[in-house]
PDB file of N, CA and C in Angstrom:
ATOM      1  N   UNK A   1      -8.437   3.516   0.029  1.00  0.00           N
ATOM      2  CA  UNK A   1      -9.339   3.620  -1.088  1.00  0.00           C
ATOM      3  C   UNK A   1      -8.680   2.954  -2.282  1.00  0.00           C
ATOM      4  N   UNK A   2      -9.224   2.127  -2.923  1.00  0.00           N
ATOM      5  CA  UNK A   2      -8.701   1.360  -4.060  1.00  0.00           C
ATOM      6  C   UNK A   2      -9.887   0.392  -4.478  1.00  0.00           C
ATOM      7  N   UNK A   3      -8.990  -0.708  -5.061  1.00  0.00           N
ATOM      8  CA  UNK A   3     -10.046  -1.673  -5.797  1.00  0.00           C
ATOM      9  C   UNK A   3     -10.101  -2.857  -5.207  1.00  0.00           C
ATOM     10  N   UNK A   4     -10.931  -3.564  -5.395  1.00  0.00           N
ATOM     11  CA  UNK A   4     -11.270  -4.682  -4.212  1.00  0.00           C
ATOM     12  C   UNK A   4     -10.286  -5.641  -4.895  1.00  0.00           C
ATOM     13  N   UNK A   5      -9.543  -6.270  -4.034  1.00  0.00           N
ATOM     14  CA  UNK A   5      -8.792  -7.787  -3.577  1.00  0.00           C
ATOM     15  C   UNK A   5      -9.270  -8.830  -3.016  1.00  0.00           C
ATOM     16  N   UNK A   6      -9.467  -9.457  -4.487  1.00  0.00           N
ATOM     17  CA  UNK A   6     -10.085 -11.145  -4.251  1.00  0.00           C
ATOM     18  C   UNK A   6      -9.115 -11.859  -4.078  1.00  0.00           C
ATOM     19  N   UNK A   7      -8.528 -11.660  -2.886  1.00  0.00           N
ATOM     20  CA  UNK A   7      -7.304 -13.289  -2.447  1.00  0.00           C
ATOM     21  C   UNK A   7      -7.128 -13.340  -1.328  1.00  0.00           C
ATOM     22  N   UNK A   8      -7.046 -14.426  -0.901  1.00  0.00           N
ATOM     23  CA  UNK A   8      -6.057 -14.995   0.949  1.00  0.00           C
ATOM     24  C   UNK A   8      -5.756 -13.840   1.120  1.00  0.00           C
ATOM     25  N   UNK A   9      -4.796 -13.669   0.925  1.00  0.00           N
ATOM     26  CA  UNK A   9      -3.873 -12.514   1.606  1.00  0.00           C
ATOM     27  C   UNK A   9      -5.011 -11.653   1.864  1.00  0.00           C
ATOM     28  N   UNK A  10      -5.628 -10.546   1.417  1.00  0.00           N
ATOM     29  CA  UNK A  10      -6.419  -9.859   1.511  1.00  0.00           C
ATOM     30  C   UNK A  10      -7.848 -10.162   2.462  1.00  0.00           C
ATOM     31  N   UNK A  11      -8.207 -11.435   2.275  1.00  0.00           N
ATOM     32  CA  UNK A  11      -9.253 -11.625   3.305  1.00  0.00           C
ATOM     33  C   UNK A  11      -9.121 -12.178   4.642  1.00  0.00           C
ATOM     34  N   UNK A  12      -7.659 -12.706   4.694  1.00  0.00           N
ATOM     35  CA  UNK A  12      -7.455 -13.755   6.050  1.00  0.00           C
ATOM     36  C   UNK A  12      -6.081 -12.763   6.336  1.00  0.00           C
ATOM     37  N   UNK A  13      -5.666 -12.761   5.725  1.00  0.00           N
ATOM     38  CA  UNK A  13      -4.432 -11.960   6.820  1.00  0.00           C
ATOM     39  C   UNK A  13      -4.507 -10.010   6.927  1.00  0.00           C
ATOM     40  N   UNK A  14      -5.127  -9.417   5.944  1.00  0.00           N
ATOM     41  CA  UNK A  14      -5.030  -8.199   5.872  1.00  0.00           C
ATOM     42  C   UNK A  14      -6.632  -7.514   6.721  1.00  0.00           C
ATOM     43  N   UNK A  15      -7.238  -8.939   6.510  1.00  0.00           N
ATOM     44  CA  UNK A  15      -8.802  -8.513   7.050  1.00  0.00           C
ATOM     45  C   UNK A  15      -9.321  -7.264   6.005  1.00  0.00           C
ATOM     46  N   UNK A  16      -9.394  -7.234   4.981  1.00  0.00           N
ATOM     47  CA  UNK A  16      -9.720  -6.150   3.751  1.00  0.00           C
ATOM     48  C   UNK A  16     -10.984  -6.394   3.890  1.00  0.00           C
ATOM     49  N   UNK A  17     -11.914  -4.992   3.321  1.00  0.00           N
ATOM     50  CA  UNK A  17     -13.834  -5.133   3.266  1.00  0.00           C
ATOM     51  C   UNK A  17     -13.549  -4.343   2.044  1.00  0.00           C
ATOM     52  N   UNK A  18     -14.775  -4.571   1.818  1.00  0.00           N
ATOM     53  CA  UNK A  18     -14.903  -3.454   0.829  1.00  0.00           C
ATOM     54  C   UNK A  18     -16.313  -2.594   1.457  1.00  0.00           C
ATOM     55  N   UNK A  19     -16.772  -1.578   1.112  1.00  0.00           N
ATOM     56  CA  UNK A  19     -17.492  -0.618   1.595  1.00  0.00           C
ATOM     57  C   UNK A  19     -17.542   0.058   0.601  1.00  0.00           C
ATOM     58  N   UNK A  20     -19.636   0.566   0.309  1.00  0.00           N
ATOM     59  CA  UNK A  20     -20.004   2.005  -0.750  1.00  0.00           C
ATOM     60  C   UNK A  20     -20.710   2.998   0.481  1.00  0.00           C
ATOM     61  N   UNK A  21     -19.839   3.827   0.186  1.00  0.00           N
ATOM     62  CA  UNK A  21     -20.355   5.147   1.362  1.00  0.00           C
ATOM     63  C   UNK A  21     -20.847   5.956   0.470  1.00  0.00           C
ATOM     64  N   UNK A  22     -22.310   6.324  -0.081  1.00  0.00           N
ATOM     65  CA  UNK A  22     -22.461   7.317  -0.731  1.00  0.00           C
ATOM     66  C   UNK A  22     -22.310   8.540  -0.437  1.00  0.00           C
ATOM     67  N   UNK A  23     -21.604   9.234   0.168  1.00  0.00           N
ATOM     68  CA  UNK A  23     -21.596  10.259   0.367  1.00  0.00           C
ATOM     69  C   UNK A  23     -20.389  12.011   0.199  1.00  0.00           C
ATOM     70  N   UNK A  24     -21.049  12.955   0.040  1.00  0.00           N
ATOM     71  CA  UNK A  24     -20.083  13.819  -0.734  1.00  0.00           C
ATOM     72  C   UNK A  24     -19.274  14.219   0.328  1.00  0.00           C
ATOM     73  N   UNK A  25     -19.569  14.462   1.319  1.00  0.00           N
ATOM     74  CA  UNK A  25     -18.516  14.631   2.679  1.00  0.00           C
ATOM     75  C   UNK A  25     -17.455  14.174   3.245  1.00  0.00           C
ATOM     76  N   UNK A  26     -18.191  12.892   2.876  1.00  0.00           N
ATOM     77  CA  UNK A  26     -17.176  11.419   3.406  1.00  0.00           C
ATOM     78  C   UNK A  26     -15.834  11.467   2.178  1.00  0.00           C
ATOM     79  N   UNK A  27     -16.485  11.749   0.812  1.00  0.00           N
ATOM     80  CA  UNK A  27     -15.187  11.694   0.212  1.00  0.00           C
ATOM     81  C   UNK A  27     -14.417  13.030  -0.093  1.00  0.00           C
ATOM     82  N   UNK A  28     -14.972  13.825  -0.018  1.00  0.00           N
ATOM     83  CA  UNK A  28     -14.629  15.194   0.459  1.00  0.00           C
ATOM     84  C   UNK A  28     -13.201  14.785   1.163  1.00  0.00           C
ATOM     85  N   UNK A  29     -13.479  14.702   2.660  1.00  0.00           N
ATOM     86  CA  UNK A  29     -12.636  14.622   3.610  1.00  0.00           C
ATOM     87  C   UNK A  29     -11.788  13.302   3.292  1.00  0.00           C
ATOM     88  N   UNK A  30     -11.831  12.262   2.266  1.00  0.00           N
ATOM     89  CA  UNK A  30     -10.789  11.553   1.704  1.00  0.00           C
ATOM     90  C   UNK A  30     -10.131  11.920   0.824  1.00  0.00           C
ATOM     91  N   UNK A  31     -10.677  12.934  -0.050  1.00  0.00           N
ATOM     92  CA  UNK A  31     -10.012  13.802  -0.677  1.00  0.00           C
ATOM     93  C   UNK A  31      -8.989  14.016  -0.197  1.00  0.00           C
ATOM     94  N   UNK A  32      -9.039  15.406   0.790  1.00  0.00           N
ATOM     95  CA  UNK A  32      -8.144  15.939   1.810  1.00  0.00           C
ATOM     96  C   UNK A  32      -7.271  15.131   1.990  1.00  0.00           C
ATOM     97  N   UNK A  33      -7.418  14.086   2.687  1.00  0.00           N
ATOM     98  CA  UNK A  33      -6.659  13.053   3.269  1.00  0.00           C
ATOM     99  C   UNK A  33      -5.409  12.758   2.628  1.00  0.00           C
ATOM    100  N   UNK A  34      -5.255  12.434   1.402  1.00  0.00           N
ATOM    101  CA  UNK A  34      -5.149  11.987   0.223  1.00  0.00           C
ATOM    102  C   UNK A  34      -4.189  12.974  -0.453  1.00  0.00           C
ATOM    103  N   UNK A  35      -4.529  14.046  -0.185  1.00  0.00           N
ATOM    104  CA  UNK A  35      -3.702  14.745  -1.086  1.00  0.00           C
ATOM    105  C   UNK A  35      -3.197  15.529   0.230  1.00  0.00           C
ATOM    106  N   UNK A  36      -2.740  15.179   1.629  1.00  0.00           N
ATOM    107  CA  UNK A  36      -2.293  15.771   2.448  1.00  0.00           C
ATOM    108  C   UNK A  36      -1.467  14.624   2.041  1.00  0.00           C
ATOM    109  N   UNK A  37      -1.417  13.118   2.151  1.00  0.00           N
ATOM    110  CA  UNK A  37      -0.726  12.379   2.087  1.00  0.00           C
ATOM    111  C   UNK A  37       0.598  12.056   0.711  1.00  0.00           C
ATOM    112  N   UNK A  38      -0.418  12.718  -0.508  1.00  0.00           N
ATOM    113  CA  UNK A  38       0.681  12.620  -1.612  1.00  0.00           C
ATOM    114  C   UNK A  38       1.332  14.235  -1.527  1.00  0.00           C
ATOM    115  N   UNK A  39       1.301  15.241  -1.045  1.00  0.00           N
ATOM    116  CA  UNK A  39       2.320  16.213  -0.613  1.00  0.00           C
ATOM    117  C   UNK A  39       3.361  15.834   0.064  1.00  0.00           C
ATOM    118  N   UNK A  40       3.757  14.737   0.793  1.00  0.00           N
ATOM    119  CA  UNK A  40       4.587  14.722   1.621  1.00  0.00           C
ATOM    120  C   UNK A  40       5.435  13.675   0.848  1.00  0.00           C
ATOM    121  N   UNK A  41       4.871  12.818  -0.177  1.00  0.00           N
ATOM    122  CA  UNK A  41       5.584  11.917  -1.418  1.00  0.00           C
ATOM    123  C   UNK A  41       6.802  12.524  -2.156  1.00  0.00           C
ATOM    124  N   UNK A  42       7.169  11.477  -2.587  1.00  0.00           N
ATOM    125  CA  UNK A  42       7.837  11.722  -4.051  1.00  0.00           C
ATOM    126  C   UNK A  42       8.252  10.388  -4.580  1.00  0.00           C
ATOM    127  N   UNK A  43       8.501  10.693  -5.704  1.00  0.00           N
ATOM    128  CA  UNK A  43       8.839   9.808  -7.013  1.00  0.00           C
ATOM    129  C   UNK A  43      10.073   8.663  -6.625  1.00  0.00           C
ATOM    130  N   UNK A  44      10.148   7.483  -6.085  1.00  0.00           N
ATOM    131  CA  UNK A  44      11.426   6.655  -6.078  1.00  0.00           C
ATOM    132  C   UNK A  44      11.999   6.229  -7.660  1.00  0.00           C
ATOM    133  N   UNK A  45      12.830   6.983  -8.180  1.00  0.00           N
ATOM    134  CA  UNK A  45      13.520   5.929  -9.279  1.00  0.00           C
ATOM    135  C   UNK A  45      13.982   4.879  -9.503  1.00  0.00           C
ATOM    136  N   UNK A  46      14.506   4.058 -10.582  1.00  0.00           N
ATOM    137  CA  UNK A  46      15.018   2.930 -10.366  1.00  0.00           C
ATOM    138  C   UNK A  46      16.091   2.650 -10.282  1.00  0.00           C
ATOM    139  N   UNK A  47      16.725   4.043 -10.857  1.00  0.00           N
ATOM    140  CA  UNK A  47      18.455   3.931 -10.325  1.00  0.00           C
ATOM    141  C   UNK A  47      18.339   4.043  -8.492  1.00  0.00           C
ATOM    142  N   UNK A  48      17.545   5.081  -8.190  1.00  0.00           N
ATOM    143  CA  UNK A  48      17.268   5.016  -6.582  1.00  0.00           C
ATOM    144  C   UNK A  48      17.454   3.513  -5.875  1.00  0.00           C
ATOM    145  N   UNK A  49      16.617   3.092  -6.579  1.00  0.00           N
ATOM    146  CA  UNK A  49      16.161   1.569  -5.510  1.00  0.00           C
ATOM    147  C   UNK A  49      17.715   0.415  -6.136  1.00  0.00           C
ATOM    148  N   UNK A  50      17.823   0.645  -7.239  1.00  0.00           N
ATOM    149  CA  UNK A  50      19.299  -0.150  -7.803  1.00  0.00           C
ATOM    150  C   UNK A  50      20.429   0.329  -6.896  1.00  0.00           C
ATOM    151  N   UNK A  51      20.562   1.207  -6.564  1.00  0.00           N
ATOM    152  CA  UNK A  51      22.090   1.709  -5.654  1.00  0.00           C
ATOM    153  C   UNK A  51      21.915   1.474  -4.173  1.00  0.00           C
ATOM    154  N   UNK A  52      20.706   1.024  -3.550  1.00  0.00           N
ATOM    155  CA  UNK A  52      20.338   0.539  -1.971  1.00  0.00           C
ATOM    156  C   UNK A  52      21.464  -0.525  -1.870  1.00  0.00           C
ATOM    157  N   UNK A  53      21.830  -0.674  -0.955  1.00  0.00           N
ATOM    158  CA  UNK A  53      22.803  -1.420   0.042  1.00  0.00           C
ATOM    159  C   UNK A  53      22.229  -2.909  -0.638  1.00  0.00           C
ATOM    160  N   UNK A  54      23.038  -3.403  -0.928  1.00  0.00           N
ATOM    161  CA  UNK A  54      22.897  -5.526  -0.795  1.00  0.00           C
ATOM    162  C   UNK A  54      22.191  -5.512   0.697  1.00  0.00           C
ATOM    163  N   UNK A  55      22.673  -4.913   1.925  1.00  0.00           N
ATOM    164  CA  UNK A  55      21.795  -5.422   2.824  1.00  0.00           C
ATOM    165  C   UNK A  55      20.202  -5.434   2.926  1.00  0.00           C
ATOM    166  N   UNK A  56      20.197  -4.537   2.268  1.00  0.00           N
ATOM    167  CA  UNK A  56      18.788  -3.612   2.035  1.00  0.00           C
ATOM    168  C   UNK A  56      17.588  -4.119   1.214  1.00  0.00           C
ATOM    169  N   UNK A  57      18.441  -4.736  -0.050  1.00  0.00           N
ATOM    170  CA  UNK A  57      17.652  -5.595  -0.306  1.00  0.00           C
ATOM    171  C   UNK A  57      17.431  -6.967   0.036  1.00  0.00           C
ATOM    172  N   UNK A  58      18.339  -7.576   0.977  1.00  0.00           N
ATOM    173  CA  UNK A  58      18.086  -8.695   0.982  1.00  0.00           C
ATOM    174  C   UNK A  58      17.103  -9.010   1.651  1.00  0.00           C
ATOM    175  N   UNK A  59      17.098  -7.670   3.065  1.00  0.00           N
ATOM    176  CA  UNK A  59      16.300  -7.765   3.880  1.00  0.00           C
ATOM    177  C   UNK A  59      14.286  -7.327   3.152  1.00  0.00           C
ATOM    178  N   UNK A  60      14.638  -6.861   2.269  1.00  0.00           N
ATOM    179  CA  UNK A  60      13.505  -6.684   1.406  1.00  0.00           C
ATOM    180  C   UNK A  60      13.282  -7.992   0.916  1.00  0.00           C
ATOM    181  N   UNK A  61      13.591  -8.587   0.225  1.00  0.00           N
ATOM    182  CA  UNK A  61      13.611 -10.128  -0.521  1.00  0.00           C
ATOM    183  C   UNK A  61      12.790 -10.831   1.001  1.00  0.00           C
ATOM    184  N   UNK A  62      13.817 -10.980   2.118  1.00  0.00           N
ATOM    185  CA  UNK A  62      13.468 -11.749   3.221  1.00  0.00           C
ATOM    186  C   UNK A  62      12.061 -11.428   3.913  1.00  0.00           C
ATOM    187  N   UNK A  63      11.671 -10.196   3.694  1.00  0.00           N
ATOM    188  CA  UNK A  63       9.944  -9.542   4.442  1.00  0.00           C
ATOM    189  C   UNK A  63       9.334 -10.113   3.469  1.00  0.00           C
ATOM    190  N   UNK A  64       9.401 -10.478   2.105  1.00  0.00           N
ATOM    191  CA  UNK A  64       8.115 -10.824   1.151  1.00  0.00           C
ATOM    192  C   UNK A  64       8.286 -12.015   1.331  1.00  0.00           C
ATOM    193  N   UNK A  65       9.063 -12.674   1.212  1.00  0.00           N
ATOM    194  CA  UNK A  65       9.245 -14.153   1.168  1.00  0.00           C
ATOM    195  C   UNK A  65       8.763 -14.667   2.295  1.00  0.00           C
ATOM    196  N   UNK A  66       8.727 -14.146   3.755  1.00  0.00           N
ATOM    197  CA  UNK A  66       8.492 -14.860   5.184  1.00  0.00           C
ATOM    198  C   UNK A  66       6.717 -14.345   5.465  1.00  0.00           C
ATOM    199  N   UNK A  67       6.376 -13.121   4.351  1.00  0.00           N
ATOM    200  CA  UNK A  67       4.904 -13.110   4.458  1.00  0.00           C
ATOM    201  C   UNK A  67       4.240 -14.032   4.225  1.00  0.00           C
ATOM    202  N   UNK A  68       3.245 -14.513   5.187  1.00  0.00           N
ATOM    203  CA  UNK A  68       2.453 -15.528   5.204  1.00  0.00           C
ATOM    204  C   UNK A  68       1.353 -15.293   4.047  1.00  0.00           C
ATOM    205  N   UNK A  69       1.000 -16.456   3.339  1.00  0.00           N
ATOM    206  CA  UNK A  69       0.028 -16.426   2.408  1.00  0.00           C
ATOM    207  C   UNK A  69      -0.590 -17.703   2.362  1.00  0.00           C
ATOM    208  N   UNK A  70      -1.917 -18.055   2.958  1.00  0.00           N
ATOM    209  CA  UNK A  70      -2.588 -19.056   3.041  1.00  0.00           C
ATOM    210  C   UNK A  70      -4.030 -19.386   1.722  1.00  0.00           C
TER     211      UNK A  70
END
């Protein structure tokens, strides 16, 4: 659930739609979903992500960079 993505990436490689479901059930039960999913979250800081391994990020750097974008 979010906001629509007008780009490549989003229409050719992610296959993204957009969809209006009017209905109170349907988001009801995304509700749920949703907040079953942000219970199990938490907050990453930026000292967090600053103290990751050099390997860690490089290999981060290397997944965005080798994503295809047409």
């Amino acid at each position: 659930m979010g906001t629509v993505n007008l780009d490549n990436r989003s229409f050719r490689l992610n296959f993204e739609i957009t969809a209006f479901i009017p209905s109170r059930d349907f988001a009801a039960s995304v509700e749920e979903m949703l907040e079953k999913d942000f219970s199990h979250c938490r907050r990453v800081t930026i000292d967090e992500i600053n103290q990751r391994p050099v390997w860690m990020k490089v290999v981060s750097r290397a997944a965005y960079l080798m994503a295809p974008v047409q």
